[in-house]
PDB file of N, CA and C in Angstrom:
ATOM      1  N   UNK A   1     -15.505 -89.995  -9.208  1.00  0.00           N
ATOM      2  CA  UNK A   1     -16.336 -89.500  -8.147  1.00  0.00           C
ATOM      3  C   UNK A   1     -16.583 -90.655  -7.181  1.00  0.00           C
ATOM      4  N   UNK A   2     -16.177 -90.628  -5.653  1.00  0.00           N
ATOM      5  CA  UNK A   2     -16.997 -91.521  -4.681  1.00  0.00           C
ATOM      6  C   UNK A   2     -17.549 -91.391  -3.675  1.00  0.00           C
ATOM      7  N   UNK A   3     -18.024 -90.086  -4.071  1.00  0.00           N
ATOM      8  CA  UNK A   3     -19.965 -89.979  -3.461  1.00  0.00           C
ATOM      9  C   UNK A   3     -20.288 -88.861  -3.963  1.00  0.00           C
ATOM     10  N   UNK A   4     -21.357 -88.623  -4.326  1.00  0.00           N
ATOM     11  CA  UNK A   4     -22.053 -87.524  -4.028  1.00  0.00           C
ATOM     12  C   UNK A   4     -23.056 -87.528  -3.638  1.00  0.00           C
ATOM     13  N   UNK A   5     -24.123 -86.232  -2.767  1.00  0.00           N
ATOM     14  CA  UNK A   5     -24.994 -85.752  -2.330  1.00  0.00           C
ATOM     15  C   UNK A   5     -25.088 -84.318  -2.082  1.00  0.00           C
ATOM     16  N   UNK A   6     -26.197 -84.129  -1.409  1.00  0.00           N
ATOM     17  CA  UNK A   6     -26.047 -82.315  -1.598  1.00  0.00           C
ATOM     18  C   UNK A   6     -27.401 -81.919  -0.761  1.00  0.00           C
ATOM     19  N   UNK A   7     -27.706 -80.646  -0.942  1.00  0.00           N
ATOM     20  CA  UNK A   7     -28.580 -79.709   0.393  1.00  0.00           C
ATOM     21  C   UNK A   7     -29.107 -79.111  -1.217  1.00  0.00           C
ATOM     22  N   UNK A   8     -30.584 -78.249  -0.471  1.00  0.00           N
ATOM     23  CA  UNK A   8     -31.310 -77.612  -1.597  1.00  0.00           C
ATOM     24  C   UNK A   8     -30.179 -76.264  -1.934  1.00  0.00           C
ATOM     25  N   UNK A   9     -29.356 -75.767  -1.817  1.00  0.00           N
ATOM     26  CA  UNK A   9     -28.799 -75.184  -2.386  1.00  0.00           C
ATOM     27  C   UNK A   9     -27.026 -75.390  -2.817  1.00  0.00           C
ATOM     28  N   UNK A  10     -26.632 -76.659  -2.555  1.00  0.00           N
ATOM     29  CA  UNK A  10     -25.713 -76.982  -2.877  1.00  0.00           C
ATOM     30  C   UNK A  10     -25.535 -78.515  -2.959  1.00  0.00           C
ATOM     31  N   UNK A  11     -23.746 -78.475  -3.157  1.00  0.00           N
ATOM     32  CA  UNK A  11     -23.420 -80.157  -3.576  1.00  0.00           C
ATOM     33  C   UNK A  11     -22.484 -80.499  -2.835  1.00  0.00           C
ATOM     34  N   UNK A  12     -22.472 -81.632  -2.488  1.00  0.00           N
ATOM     35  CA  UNK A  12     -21.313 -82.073  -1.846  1.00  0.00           C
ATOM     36  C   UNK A  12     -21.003 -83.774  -2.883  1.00  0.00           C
ATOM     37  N   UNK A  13     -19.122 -82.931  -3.525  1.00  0.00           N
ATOM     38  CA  UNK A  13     -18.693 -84.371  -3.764  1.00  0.00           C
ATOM     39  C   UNK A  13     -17.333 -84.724  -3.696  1.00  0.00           C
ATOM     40  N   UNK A  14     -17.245 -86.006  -3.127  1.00  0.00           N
ATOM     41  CA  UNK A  14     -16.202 -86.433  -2.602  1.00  0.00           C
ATOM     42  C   UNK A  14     -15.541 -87.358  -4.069  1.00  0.00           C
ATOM     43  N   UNK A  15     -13.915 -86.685  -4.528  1.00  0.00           N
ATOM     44  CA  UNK A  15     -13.993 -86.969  -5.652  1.00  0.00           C
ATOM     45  C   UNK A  15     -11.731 -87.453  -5.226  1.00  0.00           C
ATOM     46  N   UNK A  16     -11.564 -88.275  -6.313  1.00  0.00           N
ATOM     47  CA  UNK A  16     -10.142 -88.492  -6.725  1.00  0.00           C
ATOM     48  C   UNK A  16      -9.564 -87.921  -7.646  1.00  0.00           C
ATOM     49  N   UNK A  17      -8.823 -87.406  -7.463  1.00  0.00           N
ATOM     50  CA  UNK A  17      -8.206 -85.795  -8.944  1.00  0.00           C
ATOM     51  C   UNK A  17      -6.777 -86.155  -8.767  1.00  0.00           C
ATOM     52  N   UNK A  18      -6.068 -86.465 -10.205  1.00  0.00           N
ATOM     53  CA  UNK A  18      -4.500 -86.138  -9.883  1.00  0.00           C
ATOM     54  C   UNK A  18      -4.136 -84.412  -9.596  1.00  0.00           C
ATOM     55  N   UNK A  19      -3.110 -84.581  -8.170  1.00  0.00           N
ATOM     56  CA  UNK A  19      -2.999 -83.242  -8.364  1.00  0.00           C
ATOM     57  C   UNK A  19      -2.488 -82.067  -9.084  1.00  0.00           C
ATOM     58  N   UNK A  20      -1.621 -82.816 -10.307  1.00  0.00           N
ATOM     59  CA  UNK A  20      -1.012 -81.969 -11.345  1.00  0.00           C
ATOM     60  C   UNK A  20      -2.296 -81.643 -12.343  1.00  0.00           C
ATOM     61  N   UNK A  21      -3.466 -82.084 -12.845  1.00  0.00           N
ATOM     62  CA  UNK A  21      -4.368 -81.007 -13.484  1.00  0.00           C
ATOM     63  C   UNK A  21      -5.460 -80.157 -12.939  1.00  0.00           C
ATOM     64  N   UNK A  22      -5.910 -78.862 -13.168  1.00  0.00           N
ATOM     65  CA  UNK A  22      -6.528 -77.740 -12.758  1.00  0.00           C
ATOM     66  C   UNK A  22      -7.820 -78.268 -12.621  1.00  0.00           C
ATOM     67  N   UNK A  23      -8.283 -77.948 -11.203  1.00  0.00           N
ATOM     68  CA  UNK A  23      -9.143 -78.281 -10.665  1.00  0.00           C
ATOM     69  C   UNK A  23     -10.118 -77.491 -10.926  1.00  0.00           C
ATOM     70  N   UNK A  24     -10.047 -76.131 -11.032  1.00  0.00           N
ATOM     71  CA  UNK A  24     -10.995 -75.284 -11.534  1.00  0.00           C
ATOM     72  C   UNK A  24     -11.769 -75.444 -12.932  1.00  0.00           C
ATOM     73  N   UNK A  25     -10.896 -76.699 -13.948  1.00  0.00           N
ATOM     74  CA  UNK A  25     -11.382 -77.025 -15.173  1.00  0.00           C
ATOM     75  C   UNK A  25     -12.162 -77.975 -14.593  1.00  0.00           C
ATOM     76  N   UNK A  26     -11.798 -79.035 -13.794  1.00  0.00           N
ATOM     77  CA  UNK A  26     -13.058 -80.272 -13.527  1.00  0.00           C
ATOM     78  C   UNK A  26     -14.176 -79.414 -12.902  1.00  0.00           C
ATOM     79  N   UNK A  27     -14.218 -78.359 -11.825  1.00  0.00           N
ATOM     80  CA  UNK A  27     -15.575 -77.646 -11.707  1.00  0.00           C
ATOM     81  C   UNK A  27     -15.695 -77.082 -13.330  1.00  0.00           C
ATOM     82  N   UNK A  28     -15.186 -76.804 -13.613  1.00  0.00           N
ATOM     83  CA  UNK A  28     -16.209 -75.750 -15.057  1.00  0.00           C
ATOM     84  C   UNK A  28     -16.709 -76.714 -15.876  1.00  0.00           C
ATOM     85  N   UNK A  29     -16.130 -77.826 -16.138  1.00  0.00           N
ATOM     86  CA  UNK A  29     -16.558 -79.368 -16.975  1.00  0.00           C
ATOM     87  C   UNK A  29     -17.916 -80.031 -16.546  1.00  0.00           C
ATOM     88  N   UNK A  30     -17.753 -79.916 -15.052  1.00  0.00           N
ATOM     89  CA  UNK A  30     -18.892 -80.929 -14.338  1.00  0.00           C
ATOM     90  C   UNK A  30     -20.263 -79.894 -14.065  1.00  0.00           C
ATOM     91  N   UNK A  31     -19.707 -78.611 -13.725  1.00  0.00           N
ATOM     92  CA  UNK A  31     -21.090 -77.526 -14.099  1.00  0.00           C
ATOM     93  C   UNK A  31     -21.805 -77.427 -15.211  1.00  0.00           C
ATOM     94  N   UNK A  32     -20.985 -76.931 -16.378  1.00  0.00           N
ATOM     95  CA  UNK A  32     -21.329 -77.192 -17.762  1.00  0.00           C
ATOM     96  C   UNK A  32     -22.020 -78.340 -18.178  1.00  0.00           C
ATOM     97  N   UNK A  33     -21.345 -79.529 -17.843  1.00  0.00           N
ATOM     98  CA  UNK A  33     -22.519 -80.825 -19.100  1.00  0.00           C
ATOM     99  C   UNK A  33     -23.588 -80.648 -17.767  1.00  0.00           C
ATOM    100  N   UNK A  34     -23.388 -80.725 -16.391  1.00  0.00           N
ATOM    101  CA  UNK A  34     -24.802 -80.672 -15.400  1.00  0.00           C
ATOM    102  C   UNK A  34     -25.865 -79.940 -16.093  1.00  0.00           C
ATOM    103  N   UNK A  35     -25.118 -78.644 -16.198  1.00  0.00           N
ATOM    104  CA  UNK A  35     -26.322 -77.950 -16.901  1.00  0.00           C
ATOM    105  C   UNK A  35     -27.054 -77.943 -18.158  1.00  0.00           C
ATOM    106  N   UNK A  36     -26.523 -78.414 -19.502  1.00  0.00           N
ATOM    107  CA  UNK A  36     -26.580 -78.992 -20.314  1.00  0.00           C
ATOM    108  C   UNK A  36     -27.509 -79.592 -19.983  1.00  0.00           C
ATOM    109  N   UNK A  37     -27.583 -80.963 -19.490  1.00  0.00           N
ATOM    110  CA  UNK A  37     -28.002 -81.806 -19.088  1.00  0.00           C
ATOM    111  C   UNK A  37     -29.206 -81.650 -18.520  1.00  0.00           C
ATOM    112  N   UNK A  38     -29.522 -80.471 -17.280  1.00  0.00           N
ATOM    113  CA  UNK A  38     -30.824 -80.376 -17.043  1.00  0.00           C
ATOM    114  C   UNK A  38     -31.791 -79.795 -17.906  1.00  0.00           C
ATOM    115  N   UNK A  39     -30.988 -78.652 -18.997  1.00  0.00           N
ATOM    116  CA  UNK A  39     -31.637 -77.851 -19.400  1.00  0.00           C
ATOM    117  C   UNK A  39     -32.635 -78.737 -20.785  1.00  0.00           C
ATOM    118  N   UNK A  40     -31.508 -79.921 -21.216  1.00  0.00           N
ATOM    119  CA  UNK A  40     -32.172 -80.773 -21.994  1.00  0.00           C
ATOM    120  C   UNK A  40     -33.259 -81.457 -21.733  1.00  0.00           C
ATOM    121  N   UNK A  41     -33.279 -82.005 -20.183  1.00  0.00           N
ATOM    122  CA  UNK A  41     -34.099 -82.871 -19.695  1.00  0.00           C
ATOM    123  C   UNK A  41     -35.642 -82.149 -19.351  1.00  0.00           C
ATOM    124  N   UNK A  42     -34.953 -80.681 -18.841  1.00  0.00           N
ATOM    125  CA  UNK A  42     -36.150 -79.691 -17.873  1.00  0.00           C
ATOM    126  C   UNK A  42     -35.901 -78.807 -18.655  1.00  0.00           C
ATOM    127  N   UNK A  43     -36.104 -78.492 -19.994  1.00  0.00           N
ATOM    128  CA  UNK A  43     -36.160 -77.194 -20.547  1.00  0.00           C
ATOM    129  C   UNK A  43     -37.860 -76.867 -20.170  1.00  0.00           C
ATOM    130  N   UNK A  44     -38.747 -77.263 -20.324  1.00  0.00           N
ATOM    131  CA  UNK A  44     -40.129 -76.792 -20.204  1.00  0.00           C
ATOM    132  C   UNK A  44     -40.301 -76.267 -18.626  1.00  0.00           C
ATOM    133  N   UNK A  45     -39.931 -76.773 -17.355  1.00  0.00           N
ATOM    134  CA  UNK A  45     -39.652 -76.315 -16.132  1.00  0.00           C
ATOM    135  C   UNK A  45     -39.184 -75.064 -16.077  1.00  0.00           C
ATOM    136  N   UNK A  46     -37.400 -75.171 -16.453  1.00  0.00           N
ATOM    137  CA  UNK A  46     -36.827 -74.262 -16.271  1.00  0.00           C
ATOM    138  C   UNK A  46     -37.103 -73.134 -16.746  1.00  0.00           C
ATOM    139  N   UNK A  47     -37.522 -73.412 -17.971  1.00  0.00           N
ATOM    140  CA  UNK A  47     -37.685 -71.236 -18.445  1.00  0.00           C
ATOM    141  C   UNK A  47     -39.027 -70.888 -17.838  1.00  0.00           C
ATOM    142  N   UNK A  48     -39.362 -71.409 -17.140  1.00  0.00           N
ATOM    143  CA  UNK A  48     -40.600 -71.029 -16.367  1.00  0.00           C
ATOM    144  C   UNK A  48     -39.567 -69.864 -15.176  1.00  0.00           C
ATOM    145  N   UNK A  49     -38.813 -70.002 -14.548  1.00  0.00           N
ATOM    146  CA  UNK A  49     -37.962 -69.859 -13.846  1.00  0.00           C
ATOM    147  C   UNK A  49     -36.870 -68.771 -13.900  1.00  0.00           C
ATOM    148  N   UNK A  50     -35.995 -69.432 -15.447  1.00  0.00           N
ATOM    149  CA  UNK A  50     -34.687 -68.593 -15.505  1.00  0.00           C
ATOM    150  C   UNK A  50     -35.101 -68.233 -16.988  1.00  0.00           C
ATOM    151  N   UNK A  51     -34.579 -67.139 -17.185  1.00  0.00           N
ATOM    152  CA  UNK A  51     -34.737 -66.462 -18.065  1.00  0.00           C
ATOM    153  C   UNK A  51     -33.668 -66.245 -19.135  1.00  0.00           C
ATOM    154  N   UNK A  52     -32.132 -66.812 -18.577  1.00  0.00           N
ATOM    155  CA  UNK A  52     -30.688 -67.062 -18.776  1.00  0.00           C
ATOM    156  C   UNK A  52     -30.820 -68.440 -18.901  1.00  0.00           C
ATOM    157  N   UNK A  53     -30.012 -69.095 -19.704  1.00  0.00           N
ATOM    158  CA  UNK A  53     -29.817 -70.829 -19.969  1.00  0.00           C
ATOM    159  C   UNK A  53     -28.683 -71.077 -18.684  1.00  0.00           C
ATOM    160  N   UNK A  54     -28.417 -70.484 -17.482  1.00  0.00           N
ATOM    161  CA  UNK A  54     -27.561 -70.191 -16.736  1.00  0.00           C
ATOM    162  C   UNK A  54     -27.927 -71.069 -15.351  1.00  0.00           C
ATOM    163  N   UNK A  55     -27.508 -72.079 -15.276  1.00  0.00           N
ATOM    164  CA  UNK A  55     -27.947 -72.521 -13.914  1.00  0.00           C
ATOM    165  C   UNK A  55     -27.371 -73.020 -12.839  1.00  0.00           C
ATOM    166  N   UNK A  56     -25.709 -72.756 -12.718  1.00  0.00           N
ATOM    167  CA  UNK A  56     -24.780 -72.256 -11.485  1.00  0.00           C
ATOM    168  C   UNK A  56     -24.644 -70.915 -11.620  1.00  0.00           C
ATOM    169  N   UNK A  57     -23.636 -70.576 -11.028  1.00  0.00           N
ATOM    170  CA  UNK A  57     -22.680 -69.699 -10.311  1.00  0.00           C
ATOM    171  C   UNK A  57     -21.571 -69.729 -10.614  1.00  0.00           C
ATOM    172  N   UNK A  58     -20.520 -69.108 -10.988  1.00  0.00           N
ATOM    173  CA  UNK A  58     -19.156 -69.274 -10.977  1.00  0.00           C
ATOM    174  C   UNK A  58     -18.330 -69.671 -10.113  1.00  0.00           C
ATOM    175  N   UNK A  59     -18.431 -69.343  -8.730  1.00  0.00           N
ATOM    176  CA  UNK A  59     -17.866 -69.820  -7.581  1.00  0.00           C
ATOM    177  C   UNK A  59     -18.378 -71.396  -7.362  1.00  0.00           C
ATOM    178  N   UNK A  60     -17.322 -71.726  -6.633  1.00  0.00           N
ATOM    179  CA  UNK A  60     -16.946 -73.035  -5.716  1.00  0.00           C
ATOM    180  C   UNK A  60     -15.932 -73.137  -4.669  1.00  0.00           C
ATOM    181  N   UNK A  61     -16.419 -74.017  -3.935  1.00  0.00           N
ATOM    182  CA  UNK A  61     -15.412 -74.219  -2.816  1.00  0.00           C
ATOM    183  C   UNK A  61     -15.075 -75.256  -2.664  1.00  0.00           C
ATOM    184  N   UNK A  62     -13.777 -75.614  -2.227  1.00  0.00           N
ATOM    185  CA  UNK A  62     -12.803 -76.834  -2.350  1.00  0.00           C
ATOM    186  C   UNK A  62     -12.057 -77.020  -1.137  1.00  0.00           C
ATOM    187  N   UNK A  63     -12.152 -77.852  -0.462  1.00  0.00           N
ATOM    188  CA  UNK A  63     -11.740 -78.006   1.003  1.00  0.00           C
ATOM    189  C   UNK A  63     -10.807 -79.690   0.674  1.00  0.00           C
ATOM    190  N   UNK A  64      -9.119 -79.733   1.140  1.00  0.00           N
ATOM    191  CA  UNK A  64      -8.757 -80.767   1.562  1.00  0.00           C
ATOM    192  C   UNK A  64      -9.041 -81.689   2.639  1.00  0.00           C
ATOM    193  N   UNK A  65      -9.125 -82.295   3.130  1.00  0.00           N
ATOM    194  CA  UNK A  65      -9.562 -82.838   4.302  1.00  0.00           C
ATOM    195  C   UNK A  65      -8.303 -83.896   5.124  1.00  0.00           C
ATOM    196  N   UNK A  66      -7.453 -83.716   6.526  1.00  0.00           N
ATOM    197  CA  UNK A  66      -6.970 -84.762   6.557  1.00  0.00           C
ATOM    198  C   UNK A  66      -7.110 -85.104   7.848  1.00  0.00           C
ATOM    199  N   UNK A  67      -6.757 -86.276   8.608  1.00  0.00           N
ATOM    200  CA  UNK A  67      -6.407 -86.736   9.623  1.00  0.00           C
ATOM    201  C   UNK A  67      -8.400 -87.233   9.915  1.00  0.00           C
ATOM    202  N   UNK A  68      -8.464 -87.602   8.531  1.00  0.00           N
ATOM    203  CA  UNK A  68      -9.591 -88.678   8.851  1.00  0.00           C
ATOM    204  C   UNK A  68      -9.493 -89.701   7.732  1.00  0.00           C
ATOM    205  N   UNK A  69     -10.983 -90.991   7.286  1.00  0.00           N
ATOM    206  CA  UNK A  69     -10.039 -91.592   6.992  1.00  0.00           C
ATOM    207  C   UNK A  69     -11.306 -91.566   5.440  1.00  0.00           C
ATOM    208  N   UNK A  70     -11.017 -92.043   4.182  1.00  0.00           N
ATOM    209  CA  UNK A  70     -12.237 -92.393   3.019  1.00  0.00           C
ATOM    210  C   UNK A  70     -13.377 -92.550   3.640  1.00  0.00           C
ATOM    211  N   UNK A  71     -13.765 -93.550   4.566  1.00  0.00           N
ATOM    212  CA  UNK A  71     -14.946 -94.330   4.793  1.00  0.00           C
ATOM    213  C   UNK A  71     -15.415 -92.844   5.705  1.00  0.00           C
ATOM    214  N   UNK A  72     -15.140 -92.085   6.355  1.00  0.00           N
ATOM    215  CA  UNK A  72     -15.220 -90.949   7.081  1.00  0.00           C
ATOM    216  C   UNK A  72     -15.791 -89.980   6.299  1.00  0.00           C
ATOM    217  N   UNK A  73     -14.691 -89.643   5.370  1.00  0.00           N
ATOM    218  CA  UNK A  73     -15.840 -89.088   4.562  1.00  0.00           C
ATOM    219  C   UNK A  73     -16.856 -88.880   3.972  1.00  0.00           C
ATOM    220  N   UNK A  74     -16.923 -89.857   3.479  1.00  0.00           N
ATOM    221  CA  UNK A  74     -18.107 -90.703   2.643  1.00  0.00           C
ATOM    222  C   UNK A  74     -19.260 -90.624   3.182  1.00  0.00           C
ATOM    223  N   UNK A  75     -19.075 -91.136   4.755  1.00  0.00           N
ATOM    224  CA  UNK A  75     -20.358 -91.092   5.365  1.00  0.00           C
ATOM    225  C   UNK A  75     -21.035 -89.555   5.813  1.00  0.00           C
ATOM    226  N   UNK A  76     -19.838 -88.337   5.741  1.00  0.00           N
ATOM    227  CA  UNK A  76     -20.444 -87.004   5.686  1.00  0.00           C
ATOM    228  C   UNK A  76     -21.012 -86.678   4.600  1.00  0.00           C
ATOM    229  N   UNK A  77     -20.789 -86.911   3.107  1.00  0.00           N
ATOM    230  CA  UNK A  77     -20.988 -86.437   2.458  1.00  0.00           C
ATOM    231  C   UNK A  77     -23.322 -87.380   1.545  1.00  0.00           C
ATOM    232  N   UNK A  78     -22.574 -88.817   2.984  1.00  0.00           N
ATOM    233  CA  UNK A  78     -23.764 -89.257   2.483  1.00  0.00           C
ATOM    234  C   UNK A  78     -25.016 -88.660   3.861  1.00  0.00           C
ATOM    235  N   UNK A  79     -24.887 -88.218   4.633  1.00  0.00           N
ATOM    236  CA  UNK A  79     -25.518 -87.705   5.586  1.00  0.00           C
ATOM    237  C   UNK A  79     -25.835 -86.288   5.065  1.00  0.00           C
ATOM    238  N   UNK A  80     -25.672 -85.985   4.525  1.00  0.00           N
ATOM    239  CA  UNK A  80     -25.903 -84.487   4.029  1.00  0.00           C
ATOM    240  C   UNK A  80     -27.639 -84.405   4.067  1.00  0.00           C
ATOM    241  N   UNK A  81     -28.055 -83.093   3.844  1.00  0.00           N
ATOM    242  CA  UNK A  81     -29.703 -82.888   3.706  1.00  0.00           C
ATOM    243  C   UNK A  81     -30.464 -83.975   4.487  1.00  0.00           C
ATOM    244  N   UNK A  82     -30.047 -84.663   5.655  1.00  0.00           N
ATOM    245  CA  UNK A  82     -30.649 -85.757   6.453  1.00  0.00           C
ATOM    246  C   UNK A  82     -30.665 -84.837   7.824  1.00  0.00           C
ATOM    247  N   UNK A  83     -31.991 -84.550   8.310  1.00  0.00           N
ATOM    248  CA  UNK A  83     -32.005 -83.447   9.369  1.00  0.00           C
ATOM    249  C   UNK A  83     -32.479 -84.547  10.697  1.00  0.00           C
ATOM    250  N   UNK A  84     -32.406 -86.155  10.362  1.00  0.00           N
ATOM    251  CA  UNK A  84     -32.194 -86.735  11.697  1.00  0.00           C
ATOM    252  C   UNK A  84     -30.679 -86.827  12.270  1.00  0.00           C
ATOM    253  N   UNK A  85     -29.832 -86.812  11.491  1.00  0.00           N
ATOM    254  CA  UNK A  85     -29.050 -87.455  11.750  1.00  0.00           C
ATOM    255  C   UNK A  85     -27.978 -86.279  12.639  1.00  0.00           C
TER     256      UNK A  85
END
């Protein structure tokens, strides 16, 4: 991963993947322990909330990006949820 950030209802991450393995497994991998993960940390929060141990969505979206450059990106993905900028 070399960056992430995100908006109150989503994520933005700028990541390096060979392109011969399934990308749809690194989203289901990185959703899964996330959630794991919160539910361990914020179980007393969350079931206030959800009623399902469920805390994505199945969908994602995956955008290539070209004819800009790393450092370009980076800085979109670190500007995110920043409503001066």
């Amino acid at each position: 991963m070399l960056e992430f950030n995100g908006e109150s209802d989503h994520v933005h991450l700028l990541i390096c993947y060979p392109p011969h393995k399934l990308l749809s497994s690194l989203i289901a991998n990185m959703k899964a322990t996330a959630s794991k993960t919160m539910w361990r940390e914020f179980e007393t929060e969350l079931s206030k909330v959800y009623s399902k141990r469920v805390f994505w969505t199945g969908s994602y979206f995956v955008a290539s990006c070209g004819g800009v450059t790393i450092e370009q990106l980076k800085q979109y993905v670190e500007d995110q949820d920043r409503p001066d900028v």
